[in-house]
PDB file of N, CA and C in Angstrom:
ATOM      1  N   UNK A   1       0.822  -1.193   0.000  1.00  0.00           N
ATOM      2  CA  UNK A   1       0.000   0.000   0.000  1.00  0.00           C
ATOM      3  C   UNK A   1       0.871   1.264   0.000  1.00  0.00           C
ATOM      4  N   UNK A   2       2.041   1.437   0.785  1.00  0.00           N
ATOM      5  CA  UNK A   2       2.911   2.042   0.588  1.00  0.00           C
ATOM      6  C   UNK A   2       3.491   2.541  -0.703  1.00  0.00           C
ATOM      7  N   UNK A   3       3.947   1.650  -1.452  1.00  0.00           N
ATOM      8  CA  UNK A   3       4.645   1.727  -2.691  1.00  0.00           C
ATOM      9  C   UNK A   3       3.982   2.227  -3.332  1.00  0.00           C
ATOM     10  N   UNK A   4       2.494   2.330  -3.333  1.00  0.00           N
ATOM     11  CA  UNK A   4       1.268   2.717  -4.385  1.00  0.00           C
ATOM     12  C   UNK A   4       1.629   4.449  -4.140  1.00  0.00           C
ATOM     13  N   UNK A   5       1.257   4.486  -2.675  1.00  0.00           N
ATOM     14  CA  UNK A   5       1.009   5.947  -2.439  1.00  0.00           C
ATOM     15  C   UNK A   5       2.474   6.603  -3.045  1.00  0.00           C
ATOM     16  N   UNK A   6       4.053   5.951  -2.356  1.00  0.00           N
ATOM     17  CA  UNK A   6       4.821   6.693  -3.044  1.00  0.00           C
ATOM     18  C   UNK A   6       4.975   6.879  -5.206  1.00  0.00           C
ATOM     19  N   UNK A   7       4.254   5.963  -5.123  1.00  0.00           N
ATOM     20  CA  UNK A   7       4.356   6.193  -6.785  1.00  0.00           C
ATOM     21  C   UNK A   7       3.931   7.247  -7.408  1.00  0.00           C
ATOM     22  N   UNK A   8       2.347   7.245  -6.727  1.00  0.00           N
ATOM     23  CA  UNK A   8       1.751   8.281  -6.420  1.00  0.00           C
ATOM     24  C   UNK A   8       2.422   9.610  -6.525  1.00  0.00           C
ATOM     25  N   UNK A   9       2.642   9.663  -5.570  1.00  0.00           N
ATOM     26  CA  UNK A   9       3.930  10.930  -5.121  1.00  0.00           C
ATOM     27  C   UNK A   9       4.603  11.434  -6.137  1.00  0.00           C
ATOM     28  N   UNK A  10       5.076  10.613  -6.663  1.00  0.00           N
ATOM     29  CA  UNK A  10       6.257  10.837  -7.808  1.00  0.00           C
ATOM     30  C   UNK A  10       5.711  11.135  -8.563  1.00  0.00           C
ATOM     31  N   UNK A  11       4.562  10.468  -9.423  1.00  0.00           N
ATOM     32  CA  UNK A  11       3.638  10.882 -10.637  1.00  0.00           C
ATOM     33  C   UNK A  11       3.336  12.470 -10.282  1.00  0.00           C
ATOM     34  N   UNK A  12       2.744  12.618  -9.093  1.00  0.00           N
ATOM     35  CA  UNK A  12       2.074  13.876  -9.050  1.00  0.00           C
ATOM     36  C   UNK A  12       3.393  15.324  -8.599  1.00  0.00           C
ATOM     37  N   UNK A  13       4.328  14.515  -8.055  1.00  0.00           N
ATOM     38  CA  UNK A  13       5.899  15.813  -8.500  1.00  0.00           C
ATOM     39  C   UNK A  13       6.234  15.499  -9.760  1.00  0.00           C
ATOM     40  N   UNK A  14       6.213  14.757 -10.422  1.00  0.00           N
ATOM     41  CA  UNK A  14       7.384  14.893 -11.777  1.00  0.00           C
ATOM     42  C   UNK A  14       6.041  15.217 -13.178  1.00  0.00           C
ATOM     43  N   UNK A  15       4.702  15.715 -12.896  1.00  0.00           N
ATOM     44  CA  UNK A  15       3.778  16.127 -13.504  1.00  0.00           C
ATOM     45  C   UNK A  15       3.924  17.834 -13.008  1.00  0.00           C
ATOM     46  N   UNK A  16       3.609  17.860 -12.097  1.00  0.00           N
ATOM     47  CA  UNK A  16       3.707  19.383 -11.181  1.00  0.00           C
ATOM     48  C   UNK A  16       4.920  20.240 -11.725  1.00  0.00           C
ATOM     49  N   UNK A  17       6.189  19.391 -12.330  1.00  0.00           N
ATOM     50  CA  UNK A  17       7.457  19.988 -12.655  1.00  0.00           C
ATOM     51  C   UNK A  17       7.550  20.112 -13.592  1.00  0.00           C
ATOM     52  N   UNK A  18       6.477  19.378 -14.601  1.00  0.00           N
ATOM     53  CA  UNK A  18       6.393  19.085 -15.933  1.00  0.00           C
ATOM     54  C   UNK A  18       5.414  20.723 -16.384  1.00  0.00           C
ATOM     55  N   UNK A  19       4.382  20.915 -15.594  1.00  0.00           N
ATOM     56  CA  UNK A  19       3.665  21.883 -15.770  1.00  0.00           C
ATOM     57  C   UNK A  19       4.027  23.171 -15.568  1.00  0.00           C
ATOM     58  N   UNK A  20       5.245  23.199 -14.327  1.00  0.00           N
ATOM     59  CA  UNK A  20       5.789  24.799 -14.466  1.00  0.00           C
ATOM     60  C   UNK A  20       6.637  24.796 -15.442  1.00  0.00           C
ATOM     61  N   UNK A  21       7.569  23.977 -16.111  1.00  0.00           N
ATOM     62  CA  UNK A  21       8.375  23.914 -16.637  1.00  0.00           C
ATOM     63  C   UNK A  21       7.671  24.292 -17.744  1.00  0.00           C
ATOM     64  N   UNK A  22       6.467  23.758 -18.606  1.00  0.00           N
ATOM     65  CA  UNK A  22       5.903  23.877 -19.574  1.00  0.00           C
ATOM     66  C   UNK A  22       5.135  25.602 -19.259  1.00  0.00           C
ATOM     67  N   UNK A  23       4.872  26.246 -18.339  1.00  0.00           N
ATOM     68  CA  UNK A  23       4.109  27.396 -18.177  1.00  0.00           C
ATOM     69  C   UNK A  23       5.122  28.785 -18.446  1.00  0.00           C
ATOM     70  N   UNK A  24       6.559  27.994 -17.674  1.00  0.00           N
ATOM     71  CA  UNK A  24       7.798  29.185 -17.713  1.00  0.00           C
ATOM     72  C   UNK A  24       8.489  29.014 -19.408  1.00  0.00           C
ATOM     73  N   UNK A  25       8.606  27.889 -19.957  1.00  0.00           N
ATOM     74  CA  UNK A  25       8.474  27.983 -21.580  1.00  0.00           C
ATOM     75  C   UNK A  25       7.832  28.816 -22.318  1.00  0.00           C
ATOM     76  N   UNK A  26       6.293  28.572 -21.980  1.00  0.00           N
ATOM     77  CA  UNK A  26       5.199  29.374 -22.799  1.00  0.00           C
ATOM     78  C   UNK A  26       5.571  30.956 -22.552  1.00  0.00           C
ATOM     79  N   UNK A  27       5.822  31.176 -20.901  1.00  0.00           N
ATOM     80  CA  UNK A  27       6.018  33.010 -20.398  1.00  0.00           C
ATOM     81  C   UNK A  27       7.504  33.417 -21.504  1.00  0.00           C
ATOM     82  N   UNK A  28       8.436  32.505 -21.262  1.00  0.00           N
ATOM     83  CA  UNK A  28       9.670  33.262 -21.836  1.00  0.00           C
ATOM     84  C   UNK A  28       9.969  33.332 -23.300  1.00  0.00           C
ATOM     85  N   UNK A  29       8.964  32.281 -23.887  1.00  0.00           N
ATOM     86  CA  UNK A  29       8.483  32.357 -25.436  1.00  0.00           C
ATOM     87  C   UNK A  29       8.339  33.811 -25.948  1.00  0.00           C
ATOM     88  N   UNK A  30       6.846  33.892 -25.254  1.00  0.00           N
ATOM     89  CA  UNK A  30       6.201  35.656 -25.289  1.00  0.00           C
ATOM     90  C   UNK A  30       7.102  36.099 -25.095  1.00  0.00           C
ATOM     91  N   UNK A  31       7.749  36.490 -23.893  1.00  0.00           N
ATOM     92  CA  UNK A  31       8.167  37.707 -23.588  1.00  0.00           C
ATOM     93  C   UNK A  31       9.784  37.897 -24.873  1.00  0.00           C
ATOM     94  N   UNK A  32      10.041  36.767 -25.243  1.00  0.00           N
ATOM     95  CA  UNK A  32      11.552  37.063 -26.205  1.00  0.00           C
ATOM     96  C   UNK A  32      10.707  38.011 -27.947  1.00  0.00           C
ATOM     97  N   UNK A  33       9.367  36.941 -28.053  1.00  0.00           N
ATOM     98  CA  UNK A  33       8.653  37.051 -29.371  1.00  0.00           C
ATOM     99  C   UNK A  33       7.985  38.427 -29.076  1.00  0.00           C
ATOM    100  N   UNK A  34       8.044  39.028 -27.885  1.00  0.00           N
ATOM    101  CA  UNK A  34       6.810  40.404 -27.557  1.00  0.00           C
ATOM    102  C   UNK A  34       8.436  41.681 -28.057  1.00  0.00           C
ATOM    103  N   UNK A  35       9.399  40.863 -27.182  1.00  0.00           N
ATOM    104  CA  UNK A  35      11.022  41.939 -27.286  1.00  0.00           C
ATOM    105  C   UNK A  35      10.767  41.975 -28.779  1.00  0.00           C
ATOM    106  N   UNK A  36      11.160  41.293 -29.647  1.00  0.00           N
ATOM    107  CA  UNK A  36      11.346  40.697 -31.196  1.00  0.00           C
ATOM    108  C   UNK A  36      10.480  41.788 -31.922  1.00  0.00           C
ATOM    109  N   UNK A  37       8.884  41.664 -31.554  1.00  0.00           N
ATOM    110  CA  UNK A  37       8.328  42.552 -32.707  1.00  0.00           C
ATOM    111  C   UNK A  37       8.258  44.103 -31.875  1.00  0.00           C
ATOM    112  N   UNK A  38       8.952  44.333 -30.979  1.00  0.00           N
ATOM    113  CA  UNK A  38       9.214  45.753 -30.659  1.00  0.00           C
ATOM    114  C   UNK A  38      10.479  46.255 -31.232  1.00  0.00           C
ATOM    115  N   UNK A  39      11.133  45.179 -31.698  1.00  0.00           N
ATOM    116  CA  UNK A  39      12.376  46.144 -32.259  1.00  0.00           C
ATOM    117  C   UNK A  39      12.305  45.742 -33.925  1.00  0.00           C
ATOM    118  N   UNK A  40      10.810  45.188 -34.180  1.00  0.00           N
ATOM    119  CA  UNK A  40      11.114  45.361 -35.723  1.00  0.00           C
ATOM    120  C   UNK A  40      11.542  43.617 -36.081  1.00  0.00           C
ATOM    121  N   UNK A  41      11.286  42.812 -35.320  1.00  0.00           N
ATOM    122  CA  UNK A  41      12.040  41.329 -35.589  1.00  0.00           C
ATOM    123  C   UNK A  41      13.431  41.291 -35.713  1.00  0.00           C
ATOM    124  N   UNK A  42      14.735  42.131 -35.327  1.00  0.00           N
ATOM    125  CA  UNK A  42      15.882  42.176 -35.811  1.00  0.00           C
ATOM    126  C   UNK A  42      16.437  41.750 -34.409  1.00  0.00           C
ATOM    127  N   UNK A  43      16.858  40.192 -34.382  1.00  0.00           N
ATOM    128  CA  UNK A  43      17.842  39.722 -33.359  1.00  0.00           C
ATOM    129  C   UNK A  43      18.761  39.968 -32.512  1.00  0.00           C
ATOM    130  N   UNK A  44      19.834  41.286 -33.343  1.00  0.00           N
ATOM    131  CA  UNK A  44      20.992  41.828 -32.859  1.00  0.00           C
ATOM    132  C   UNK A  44      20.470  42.858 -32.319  1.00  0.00           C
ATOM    133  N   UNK A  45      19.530  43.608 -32.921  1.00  0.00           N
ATOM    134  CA  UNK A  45      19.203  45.216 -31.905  1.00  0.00           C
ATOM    135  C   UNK A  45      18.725  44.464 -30.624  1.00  0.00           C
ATOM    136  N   UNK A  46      17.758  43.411 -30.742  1.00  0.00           N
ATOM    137  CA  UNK A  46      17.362  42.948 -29.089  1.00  0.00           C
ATOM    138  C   UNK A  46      18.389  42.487 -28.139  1.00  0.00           C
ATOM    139  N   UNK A  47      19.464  41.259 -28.851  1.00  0.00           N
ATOM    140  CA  UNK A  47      20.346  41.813 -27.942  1.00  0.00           C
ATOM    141  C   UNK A  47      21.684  42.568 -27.737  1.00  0.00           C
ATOM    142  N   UNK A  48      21.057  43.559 -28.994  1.00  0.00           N
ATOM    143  CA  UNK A  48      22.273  44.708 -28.033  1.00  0.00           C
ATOM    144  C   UNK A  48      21.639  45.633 -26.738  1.00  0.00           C
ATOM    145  N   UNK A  49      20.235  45.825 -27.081  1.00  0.00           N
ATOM    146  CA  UNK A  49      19.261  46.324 -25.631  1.00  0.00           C
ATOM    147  C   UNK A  49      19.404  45.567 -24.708  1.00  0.00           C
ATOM    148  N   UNK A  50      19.347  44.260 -24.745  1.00  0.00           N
ATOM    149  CA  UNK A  50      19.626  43.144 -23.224  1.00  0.00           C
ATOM    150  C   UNK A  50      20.828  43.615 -22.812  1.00  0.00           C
ATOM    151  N   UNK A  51      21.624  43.441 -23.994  1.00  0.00           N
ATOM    152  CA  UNK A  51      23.431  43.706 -23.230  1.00  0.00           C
ATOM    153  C   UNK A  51      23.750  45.020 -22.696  1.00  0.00           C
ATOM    154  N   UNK A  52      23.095  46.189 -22.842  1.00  0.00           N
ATOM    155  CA  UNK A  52      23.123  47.545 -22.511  1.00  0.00           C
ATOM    156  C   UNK A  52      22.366  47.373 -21.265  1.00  0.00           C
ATOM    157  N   UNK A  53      20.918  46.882 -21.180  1.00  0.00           N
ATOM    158  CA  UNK A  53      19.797  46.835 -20.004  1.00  0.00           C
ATOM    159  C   UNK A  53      20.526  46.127 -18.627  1.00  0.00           C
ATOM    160  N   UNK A  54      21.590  45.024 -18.818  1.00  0.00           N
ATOM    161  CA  UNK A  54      22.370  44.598 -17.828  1.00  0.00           C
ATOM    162  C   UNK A  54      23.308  45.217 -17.517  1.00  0.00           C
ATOM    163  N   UNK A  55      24.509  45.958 -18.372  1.00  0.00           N
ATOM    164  CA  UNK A  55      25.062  46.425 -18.255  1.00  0.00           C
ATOM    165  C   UNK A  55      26.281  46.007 -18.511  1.00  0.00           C
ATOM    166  N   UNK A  56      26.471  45.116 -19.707  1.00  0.00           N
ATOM    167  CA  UNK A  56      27.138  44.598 -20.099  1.00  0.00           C
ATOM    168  C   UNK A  56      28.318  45.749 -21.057  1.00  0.00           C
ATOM    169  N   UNK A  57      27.568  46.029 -22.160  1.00  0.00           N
ATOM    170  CA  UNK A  57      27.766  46.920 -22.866  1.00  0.00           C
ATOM    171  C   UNK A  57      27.540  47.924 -22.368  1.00  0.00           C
ATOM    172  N   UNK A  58      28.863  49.323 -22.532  1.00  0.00           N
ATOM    173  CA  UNK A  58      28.527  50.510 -22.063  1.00  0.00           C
ATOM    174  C   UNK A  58      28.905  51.738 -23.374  1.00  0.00           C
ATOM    175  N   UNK A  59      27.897  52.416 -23.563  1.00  0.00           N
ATOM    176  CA  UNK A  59      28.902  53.970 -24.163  1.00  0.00           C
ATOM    177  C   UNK A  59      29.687  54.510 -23.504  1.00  0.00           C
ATOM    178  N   UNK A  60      31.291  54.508 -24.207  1.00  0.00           N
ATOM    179  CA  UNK A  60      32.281  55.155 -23.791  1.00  0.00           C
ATOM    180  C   UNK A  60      32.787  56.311 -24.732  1.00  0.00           C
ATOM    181  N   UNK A  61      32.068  57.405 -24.097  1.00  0.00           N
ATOM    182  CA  UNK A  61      31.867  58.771 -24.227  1.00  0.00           C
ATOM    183  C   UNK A  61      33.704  59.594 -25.132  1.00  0.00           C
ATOM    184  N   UNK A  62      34.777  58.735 -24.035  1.00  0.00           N
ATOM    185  CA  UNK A  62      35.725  59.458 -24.249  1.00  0.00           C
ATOM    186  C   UNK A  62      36.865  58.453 -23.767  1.00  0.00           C
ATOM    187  N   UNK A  63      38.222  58.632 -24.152  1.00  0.00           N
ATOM    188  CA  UNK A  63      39.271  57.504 -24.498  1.00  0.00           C
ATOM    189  C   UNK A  63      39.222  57.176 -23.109  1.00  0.00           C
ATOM    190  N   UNK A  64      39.380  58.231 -21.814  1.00  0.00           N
ATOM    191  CA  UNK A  64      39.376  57.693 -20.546  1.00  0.00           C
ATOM    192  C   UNK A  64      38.711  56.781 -19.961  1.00  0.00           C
ATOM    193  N   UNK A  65      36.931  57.244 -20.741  1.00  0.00           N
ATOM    194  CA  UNK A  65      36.146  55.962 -19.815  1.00  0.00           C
ATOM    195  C   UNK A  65      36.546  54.541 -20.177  1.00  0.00           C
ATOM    196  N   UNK A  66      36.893  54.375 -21.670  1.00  0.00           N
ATOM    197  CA  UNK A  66      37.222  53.308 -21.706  1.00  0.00           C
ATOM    198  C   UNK A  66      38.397  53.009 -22.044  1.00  0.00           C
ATOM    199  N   UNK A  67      39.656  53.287 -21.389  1.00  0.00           N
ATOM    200  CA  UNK A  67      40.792  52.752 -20.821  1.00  0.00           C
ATOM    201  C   UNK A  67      40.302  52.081 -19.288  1.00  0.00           C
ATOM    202  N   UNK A  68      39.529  53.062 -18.749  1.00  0.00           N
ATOM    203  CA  UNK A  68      39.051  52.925 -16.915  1.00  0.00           C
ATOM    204  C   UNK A  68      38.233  51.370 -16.955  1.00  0.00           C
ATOM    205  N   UNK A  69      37.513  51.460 -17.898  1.00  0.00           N
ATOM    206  CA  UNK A  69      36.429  50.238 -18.260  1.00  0.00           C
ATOM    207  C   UNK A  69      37.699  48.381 -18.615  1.00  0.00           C
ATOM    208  N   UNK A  70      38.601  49.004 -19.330  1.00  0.00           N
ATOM    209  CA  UNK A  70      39.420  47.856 -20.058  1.00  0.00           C
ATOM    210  C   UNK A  70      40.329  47.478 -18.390  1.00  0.00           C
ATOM    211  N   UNK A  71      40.706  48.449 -18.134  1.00  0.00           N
ATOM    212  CA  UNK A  71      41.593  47.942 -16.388  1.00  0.00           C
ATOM    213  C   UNK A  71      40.844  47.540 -15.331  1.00  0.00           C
ATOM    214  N   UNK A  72      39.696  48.102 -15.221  1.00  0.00           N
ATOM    215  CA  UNK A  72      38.808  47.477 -14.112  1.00  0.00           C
ATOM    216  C   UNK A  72      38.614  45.655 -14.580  1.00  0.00           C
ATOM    217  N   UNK A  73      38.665  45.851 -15.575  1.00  0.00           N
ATOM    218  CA  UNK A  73      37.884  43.787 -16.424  1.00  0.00           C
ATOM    219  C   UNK A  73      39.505  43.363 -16.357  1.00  0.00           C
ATOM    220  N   UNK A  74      40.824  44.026 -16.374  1.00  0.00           N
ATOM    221  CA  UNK A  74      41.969  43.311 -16.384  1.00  0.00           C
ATOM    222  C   UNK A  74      41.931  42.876 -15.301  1.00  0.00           C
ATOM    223  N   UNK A  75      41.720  44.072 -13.990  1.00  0.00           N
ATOM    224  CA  UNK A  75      41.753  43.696 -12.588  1.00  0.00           C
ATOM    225  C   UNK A  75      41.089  42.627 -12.332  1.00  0.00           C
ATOM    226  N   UNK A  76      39.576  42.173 -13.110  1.00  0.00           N
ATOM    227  CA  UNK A  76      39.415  40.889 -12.966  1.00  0.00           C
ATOM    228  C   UNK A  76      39.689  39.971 -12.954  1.00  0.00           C
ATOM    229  N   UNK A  77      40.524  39.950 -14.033  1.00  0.00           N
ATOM    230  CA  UNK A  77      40.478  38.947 -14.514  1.00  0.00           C
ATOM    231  C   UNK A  77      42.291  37.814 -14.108  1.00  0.00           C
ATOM    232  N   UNK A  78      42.941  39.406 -13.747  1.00  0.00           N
ATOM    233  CA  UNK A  78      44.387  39.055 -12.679  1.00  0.00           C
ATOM    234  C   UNK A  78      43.468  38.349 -11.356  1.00  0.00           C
ATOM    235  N   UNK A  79      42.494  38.691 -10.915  1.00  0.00           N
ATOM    236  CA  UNK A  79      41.927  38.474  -9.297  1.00  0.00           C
ATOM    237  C   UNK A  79      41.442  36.658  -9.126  1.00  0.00           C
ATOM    238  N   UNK A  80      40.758  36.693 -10.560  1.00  0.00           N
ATOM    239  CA  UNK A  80      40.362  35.338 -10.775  1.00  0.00           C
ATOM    240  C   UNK A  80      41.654  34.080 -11.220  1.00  0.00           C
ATOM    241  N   UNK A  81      42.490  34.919 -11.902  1.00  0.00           N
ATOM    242  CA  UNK A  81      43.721  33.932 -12.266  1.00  0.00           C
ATOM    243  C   UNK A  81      44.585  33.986 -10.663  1.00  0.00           C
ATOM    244  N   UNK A  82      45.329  34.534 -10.106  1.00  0.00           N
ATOM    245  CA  UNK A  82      45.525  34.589  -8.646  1.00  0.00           C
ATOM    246  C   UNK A  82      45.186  33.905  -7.516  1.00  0.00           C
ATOM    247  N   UNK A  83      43.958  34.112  -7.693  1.00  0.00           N
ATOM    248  CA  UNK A  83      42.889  33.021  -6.747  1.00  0.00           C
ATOM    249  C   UNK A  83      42.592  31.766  -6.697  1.00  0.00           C
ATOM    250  N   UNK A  84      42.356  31.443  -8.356  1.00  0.00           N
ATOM    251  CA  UNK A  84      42.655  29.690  -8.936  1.00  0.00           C
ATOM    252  C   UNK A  84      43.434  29.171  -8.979  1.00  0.00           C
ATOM    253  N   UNK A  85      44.713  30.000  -9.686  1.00  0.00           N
ATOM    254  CA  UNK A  85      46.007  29.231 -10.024  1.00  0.00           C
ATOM    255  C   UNK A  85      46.636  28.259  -8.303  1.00  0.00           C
ATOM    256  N   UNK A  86      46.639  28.629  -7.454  1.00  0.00           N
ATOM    257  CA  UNK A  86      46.923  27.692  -6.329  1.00  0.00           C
ATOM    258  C   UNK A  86      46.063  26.947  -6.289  1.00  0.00           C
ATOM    259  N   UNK A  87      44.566  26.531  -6.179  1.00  0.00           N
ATOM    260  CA  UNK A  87      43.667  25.604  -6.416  1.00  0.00           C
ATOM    261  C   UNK A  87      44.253  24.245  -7.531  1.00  0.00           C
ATOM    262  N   UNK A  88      44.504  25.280  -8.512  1.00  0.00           N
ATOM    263  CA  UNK A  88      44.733  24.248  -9.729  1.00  0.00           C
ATOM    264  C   UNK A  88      46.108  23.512  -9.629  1.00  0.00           C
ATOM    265  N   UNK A  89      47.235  24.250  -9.062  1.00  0.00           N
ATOM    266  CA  UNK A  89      48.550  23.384  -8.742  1.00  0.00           C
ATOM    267  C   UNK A  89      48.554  22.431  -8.034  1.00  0.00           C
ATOM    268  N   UNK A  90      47.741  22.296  -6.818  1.00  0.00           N
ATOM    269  CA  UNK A  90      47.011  21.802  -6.043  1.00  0.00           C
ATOM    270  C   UNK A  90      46.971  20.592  -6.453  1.00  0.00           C
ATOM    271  N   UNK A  91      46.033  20.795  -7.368  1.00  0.00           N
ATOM    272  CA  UNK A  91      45.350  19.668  -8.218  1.00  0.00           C
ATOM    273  C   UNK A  91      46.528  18.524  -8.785  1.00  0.00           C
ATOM    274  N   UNK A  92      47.128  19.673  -9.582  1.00  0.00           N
ATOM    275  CA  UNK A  92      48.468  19.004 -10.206  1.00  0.00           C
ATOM    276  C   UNK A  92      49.087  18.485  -9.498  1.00  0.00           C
ATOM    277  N   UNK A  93      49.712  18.733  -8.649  1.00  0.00           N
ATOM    278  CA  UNK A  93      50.575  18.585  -7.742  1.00  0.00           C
ATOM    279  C   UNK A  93      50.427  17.018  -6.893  1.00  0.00           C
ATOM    280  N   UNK A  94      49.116  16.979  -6.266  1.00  0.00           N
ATOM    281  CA  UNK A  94      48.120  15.833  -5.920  1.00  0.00           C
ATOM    282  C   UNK A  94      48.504  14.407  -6.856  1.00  0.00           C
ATOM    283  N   UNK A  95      48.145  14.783  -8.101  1.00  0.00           N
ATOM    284  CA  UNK A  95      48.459  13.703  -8.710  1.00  0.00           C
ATOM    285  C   UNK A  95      49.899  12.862  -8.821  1.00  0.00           C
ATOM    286  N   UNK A  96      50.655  14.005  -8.925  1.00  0.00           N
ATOM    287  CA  UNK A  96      52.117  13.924  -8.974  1.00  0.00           C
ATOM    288  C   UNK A  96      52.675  12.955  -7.974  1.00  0.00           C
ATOM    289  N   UNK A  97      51.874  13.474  -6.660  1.00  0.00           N
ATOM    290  CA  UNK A  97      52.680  12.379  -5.091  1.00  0.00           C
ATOM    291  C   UNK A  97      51.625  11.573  -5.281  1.00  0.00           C
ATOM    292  N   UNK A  98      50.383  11.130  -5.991  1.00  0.00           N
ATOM    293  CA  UNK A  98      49.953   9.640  -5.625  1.00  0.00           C
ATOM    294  C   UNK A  98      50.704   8.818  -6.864  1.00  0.00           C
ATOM    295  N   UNK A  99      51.435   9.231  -7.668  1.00  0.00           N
ATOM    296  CA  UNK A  99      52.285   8.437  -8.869  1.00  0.00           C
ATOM    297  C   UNK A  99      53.181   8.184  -8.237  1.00  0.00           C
ATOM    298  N   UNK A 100      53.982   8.777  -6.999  1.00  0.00           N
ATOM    299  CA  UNK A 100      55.172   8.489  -6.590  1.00  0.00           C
ATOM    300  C   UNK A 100      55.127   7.494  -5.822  1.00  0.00           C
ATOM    301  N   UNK A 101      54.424   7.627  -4.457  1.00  0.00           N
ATOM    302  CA  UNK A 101      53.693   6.548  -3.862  1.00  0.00           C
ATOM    303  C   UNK A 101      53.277   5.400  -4.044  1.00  0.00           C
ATOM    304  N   UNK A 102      53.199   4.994  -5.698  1.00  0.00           N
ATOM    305  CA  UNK A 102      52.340   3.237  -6.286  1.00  0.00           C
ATOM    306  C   UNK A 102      53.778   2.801  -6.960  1.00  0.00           C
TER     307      UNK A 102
END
């Protein structure tokens, strides 16, 4: 009797997941096809508006803002290499002494 009810269960979550999943499809359909015929159906103007609306893309007015813009994304991108690179030797390294060891 058990097994019934959990089957149960499952049918009625993996239907329930099936239905938002199918409802958030239908919403983000519209809303890309509603973007689409506001800019005329042209792919790239929509997302160059997404990439501007996040803030991805910026107008850079004058050579300074974007030198300021190109060093801030270097600073990133030194912060993220810095931070990993010991993780990843790590890694390497790991393997190295269990080869020595067998």
């Amino acid at each position: 009797m058990e097994q019934g009810k959990k089957k149960g269960s499952s049918r009625l979550f993996f239907h329930s997941v099936v239905f938002v999943g199918a409802l958030m499809t239908i919403w983000s359909s519209a809303a890309v096809l509603s973007g689409l015929a506001q800019v005329g159906w042209d792919v790239s103007e929509l997302l160059r508006q997404y990439l501007v609306a996040v803030g991805v893309m910026q107008e850079h007015h004058t050579f300074v803002d974007f030198y300021t813009h190109i060093k801030g994304v270097e600073y990133l991108i030194c912060a993220a290499f810095l931070s990993s690179f010991p993780v990843f030797f790590r890694y390497l390294d790991r393997g190295k002494a269990g080869a020595e060891t067998a």
